[in-house]
Protein backbone atom coordinates (compact mmCIF):
# COMPACT_ATOMS: atom_id res chain seq x y z
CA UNK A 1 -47.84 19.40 12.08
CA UNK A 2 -48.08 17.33 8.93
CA UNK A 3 -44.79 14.78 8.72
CA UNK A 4 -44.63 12.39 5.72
CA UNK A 5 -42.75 9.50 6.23
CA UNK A 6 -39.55 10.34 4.82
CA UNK A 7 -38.97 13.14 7.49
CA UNK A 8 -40.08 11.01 10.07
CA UNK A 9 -37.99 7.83 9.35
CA UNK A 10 -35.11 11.11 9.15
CA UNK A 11 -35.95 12.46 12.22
CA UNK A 12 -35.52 8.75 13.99
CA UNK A 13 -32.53 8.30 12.13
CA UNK A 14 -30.79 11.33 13.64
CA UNK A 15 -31.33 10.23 17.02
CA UNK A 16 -28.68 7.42 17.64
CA UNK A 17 -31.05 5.23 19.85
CA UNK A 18 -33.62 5.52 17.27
CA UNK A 19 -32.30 4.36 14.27
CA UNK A 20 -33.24 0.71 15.31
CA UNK A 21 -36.69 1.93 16.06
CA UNK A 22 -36.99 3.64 12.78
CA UNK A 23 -36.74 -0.05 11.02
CA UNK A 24 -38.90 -1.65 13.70
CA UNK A 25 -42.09 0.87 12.97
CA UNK A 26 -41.34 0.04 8.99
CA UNK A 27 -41.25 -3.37 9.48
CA UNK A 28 -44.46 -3.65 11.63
CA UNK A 29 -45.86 -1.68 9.10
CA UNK A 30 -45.06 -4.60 6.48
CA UNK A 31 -45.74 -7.56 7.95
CA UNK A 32 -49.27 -5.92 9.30
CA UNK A 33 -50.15 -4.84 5.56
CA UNK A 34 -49.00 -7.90 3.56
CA UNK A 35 -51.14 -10.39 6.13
CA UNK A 36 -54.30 -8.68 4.60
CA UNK A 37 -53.55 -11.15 1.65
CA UNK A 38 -54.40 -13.89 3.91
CA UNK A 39 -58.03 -12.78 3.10
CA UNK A 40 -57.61 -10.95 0.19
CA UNK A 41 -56.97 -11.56 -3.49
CA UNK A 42 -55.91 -8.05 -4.47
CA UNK A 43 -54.96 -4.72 -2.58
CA UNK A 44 -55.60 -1.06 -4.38
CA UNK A 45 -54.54 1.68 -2.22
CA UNK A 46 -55.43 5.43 -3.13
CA UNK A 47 -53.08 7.69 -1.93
CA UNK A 48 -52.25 11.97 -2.10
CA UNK A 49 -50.84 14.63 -0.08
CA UNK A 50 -53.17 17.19 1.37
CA UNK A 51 -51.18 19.77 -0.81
CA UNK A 52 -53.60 21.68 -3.25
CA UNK A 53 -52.93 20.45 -6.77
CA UNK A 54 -51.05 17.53 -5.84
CA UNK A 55 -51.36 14.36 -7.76
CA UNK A 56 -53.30 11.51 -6.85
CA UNK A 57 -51.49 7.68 -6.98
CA UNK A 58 -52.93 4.30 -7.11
CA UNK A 59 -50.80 1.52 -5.43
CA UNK A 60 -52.22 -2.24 -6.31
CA UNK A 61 -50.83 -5.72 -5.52
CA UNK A 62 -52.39 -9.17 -5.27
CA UNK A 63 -49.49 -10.19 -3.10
CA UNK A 64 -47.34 -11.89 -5.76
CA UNK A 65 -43.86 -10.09 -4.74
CA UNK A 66 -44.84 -7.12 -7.06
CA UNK A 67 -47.07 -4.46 -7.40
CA UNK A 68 -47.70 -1.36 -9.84
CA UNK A 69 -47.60 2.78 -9.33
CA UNK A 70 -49.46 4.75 -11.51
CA UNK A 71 -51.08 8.35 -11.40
CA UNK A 72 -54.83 8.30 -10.59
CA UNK A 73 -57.59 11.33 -11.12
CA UNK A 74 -60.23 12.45 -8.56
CA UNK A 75 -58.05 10.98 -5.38
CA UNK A 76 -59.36 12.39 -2.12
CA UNK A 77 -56.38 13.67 -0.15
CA UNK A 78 -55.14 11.48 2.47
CA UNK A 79 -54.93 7.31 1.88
CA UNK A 80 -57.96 4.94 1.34
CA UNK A 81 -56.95 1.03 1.43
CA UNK A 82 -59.56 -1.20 -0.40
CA UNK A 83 -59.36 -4.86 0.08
CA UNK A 84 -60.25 -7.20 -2.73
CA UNK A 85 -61.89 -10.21 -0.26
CA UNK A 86 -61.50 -13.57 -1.60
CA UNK A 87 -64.32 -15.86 -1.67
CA UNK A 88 -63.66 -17.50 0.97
CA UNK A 89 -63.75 -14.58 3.46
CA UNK A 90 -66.32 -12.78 2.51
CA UNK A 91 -68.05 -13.11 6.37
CA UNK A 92 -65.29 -10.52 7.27
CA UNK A 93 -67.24 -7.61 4.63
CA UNK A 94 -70.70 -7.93 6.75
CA UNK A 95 -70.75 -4.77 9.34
CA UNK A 96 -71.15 -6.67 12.87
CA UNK A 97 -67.70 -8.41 12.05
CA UNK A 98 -65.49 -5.23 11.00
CA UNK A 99 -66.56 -4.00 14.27
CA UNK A 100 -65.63 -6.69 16.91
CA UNK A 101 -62.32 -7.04 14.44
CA UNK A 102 -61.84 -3.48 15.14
CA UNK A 103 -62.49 -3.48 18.91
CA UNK A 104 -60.47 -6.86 19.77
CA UNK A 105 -57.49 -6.12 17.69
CA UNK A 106 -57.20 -1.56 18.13
């Protein structure tokens, strides 16, 4: 069953031993996504629901304290995260080095 966040951060919330873990999952969230500006200069995330005609939405931050919203055409349902790489870590784009990220850290 599909669950967006709101009704799940809800759903924890009604449970009184939960509402503590609803903030936890949030904040591991956010402290997990803003390290990716360690090795990048800008973050565009693509973002809409699987419902038909739904509108697409572009998220984008470089990590400054703000970002920007907007409405986006031709977004694929579901959420695709692109990472801007700084110069400097450019060795983490080559293929070999996604996947032992992805295997030591998943």
């Amino acid at each position: 069953e599909y669950m967006g966040t709101e009704a799940f951060v809800s759903q924890l919330k009604g449970n009184k031993d939960a509402s503590d873990a609803a903030a936890n999952v949030i904040g591991r969230f956010g402290v997990g996504f803003y390290s990716v500006f360690i090795v990048g200069d800008k973050v565009t995330v693509y973002s809409r629901t699987h419902e038909p005609d739904a509108k697409g939405y572009i998220w984008e931050s470089t990590g400054g304290g703000s970002y920007t919203i907007s409405e986006a055409a031709n977004v694929a349902p579901g959420t695709r995260i692109v990472i801007h790489l700084n110069k400097e870590s450019s060795e983490f784009a080559g293929r070999y080095a996604l996947e032992d990220i992805i295997k030591q850290y998943s």
